[in-house]
PDB file of N, CA and C in Angstrom:
ATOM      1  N   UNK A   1     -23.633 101.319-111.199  1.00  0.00           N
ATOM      2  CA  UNK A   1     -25.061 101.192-111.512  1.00  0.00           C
ATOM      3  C   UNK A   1     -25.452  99.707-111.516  1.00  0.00           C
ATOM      4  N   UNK A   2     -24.295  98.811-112.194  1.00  0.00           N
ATOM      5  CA  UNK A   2     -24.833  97.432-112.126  1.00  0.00           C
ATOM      6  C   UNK A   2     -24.890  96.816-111.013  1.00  0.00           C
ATOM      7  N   UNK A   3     -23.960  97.065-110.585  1.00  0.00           N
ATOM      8  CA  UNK A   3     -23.666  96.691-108.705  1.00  0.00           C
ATOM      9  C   UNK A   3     -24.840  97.283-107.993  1.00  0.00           C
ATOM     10  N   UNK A   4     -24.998  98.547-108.203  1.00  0.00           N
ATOM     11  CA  UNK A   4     -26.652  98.847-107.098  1.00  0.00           C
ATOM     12  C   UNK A   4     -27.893  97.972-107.804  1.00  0.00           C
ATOM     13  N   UNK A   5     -28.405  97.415-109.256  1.00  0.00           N
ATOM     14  CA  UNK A   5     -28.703  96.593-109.258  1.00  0.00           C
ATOM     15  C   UNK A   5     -29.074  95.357-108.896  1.00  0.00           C
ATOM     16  N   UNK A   6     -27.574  94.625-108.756  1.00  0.00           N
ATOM     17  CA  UNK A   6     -28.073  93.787-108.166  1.00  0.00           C
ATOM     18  C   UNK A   6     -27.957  93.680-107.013  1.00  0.00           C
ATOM     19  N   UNK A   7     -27.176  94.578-105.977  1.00  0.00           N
ATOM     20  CA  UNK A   7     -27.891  94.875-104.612  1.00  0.00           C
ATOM     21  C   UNK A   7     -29.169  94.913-104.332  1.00  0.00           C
ATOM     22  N   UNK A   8     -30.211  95.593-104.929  1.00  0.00           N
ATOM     23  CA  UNK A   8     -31.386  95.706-104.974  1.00  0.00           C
ATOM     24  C   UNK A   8     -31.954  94.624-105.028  1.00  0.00           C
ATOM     25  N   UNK A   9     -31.415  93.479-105.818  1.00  0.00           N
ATOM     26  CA  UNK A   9     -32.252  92.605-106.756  1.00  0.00           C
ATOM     27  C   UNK A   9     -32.060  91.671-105.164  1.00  0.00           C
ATOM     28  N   UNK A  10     -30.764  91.181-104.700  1.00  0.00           N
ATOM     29  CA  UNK A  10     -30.185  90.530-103.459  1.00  0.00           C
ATOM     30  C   UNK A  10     -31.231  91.028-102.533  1.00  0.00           C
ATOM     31  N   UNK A  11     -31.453  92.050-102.377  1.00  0.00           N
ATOM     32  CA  UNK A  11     -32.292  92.894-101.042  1.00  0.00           C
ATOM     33  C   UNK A  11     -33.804  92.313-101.163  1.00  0.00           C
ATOM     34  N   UNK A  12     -34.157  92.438-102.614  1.00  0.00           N
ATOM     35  CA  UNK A  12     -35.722  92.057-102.577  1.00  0.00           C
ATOM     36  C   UNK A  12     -35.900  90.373-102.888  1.00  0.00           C
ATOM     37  N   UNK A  13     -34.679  89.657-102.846  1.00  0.00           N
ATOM     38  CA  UNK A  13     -35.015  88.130-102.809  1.00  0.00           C
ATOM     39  C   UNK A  13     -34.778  87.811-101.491  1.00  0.00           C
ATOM     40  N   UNK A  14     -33.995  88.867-100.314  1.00  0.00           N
ATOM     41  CA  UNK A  14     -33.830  88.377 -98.746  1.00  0.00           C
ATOM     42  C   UNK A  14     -35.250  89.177 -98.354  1.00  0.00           C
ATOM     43  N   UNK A  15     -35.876  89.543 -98.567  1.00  0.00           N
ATOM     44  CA  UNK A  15     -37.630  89.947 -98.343  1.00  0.00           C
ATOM     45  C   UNK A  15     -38.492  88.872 -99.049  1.00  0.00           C
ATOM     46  N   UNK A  16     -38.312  88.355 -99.482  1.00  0.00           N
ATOM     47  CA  UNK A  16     -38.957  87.501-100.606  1.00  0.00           C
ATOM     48  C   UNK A  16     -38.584  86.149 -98.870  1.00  0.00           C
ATOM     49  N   UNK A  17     -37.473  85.691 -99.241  1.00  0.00           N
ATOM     50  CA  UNK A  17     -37.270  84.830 -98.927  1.00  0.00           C
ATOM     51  C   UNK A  17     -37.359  84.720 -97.208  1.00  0.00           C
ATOM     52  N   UNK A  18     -37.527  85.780 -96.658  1.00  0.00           N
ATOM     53  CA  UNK A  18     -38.016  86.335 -95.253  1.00  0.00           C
ATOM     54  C   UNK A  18     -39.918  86.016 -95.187  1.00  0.00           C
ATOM     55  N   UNK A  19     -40.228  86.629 -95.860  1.00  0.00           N
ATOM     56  CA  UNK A  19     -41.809  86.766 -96.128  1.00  0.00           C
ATOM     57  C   UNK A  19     -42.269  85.116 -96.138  1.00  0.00           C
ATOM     58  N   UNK A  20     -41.568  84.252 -97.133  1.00  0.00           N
ATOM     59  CA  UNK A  20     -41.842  82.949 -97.222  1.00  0.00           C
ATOM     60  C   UNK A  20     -41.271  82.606 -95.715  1.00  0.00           C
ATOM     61  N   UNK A  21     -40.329  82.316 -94.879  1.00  0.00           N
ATOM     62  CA  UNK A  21     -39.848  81.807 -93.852  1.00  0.00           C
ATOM     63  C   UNK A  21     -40.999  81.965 -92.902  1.00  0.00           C
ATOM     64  N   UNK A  22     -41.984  83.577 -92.973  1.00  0.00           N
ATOM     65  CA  UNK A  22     -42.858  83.655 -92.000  1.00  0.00           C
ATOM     66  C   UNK A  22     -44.115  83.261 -92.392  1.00  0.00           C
ATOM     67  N   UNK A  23     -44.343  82.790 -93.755  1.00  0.00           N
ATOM     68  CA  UNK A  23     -45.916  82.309 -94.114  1.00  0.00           C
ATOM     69  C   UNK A  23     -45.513  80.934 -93.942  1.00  0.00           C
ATOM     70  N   UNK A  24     -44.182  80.785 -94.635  1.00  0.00           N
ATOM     71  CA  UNK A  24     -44.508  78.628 -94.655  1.00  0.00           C
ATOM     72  C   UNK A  24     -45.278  77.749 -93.443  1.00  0.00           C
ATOM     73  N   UNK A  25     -44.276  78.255 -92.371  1.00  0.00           N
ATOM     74  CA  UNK A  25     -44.536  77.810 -91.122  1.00  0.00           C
ATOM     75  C   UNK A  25     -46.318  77.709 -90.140  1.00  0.00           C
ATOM     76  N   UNK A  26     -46.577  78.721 -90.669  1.00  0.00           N
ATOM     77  CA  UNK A  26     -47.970  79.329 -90.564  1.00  0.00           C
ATOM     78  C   UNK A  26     -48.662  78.344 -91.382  1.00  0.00           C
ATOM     79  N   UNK A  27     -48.683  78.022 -92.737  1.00  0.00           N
ATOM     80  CA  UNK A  27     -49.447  77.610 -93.606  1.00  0.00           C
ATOM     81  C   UNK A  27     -49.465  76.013 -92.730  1.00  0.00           C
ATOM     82  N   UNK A  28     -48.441  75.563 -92.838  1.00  0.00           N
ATOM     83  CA  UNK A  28     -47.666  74.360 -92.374  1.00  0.00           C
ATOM     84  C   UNK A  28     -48.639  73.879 -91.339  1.00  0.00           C
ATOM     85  N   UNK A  29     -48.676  74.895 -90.498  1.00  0.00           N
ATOM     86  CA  UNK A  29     -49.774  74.742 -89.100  1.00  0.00           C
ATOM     87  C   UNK A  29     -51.000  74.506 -89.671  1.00  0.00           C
ATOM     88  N   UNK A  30     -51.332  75.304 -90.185  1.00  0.00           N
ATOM     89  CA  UNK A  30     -52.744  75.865 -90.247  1.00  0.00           C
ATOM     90  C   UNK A  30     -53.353  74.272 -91.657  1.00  0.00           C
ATOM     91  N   UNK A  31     -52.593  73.719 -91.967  1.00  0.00           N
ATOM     92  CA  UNK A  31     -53.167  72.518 -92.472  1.00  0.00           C
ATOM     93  C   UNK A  31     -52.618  71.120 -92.128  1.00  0.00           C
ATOM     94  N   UNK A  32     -51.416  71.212 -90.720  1.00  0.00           N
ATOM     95  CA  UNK A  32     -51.669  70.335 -89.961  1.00  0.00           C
ATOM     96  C   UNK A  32     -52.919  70.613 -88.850  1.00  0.00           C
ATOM     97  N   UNK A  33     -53.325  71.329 -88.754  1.00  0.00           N
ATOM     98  CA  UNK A  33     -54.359  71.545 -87.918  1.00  0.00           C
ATOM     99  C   UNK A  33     -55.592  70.921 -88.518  1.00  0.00           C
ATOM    100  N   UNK A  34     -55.821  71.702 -90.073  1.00  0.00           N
ATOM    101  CA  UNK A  34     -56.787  71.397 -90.502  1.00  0.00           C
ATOM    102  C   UNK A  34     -57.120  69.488 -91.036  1.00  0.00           C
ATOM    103  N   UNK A  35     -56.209  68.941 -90.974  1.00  0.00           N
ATOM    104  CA  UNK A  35     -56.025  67.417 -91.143  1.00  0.00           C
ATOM    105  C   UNK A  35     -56.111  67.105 -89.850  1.00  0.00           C
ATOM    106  N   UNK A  36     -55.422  67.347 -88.833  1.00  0.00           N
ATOM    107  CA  UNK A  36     -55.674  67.345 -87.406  1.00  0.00           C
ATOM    108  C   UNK A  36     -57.334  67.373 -86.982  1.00  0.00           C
ATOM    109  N   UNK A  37     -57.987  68.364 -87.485  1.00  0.00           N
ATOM    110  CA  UNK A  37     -59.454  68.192 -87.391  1.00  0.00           C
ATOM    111  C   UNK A  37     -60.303  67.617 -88.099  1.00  0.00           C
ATOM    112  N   UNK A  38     -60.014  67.149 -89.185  1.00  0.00           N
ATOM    113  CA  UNK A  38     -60.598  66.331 -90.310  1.00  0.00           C
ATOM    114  C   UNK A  38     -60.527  64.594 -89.585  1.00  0.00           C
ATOM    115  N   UNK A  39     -59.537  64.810 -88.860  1.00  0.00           N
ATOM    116  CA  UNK A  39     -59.354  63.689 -88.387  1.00  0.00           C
ATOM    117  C   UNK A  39     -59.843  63.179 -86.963  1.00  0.00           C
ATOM    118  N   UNK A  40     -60.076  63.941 -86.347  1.00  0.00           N
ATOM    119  CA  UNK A  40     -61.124  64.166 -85.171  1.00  0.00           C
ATOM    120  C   UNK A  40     -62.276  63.885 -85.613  1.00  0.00           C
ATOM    121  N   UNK A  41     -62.682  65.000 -86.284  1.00  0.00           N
ATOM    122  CA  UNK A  41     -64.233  65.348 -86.711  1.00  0.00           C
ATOM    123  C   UNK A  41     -64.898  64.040 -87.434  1.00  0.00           C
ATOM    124  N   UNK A  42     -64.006  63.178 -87.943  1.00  0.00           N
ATOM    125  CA  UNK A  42     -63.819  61.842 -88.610  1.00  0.00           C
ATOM    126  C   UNK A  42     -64.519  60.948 -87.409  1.00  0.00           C
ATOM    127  N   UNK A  43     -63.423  60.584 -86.370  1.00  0.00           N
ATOM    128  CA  UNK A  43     -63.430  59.779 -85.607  1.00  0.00           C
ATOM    129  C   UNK A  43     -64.335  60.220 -84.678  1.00  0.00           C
ATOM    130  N   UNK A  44     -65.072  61.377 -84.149  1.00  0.00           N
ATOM    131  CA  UNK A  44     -66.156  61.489 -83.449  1.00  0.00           C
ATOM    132  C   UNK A  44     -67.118  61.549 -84.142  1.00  0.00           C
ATOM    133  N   UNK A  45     -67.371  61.452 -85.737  1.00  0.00           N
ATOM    134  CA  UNK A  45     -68.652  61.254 -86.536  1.00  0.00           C
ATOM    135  C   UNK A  45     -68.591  60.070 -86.616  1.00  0.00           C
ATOM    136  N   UNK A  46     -67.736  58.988 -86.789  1.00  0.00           N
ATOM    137  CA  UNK A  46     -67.773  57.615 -87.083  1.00  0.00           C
ATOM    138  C   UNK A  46     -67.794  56.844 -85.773  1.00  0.00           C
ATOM    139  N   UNK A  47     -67.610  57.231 -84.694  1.00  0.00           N
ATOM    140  CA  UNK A  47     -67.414  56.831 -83.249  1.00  0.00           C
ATOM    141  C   UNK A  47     -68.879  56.680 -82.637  1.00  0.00           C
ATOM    142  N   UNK A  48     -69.893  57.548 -82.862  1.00  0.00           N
ATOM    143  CA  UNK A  48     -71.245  57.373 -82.729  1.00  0.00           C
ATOM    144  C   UNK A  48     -71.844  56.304 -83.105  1.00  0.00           C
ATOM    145  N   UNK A  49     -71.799  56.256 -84.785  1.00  0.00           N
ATOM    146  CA  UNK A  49     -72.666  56.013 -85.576  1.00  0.00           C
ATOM    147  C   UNK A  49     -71.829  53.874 -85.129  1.00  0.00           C
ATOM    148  N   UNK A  50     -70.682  54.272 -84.893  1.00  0.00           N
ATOM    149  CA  UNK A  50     -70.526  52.852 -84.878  1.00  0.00           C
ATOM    150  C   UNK A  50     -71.064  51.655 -83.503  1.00  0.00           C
ATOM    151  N   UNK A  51     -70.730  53.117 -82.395  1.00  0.00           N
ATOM    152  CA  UNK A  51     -71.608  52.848 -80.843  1.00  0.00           C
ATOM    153  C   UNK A  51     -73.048  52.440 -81.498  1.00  0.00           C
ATOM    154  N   UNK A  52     -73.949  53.440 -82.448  1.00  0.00           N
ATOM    155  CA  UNK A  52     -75.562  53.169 -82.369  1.00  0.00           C
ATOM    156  C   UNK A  52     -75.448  51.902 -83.314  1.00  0.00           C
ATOM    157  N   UNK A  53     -74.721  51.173 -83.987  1.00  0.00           N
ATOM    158  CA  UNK A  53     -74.977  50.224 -84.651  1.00  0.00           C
ATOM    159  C   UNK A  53     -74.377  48.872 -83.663  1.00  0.00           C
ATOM    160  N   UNK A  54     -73.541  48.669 -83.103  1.00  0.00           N
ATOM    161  CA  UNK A  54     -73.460  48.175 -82.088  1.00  0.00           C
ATOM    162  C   UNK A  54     -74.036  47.631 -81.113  1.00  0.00           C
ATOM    163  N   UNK A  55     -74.636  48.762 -80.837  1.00  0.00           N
ATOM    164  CA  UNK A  55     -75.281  48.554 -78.863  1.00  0.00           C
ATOM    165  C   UNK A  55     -77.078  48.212 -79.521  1.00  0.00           C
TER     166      UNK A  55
END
């Protein structure tokens, strides 16, 4: 009984720890992306405004 225990317990931390392997990576992206565009969206809002003060 204790042994199927912690079989169980082993089984639902390699799902646990599966589930995280397939969100981290995802997340990982999805806010290098979002800094990725913050950082664009940056440099083509400030890229204008610095051309119209300029020219």
């Amino acid at each position: 009984m204790r042994l199927e225990g912690d079989t169980f317990e082993l089984s639902g931390a390699r799902q646990t720890y599966r589930q995280l392997a397939l969100i981290a990576p995802a997340m990982l992206l999805m806010a290098g992306l979002n800094v990725l565009g913050s950082a664009l969206a940056g440099a083509a809002g400030v890229a204008p405004i610095m051309g119209g003060s300029t020219s």
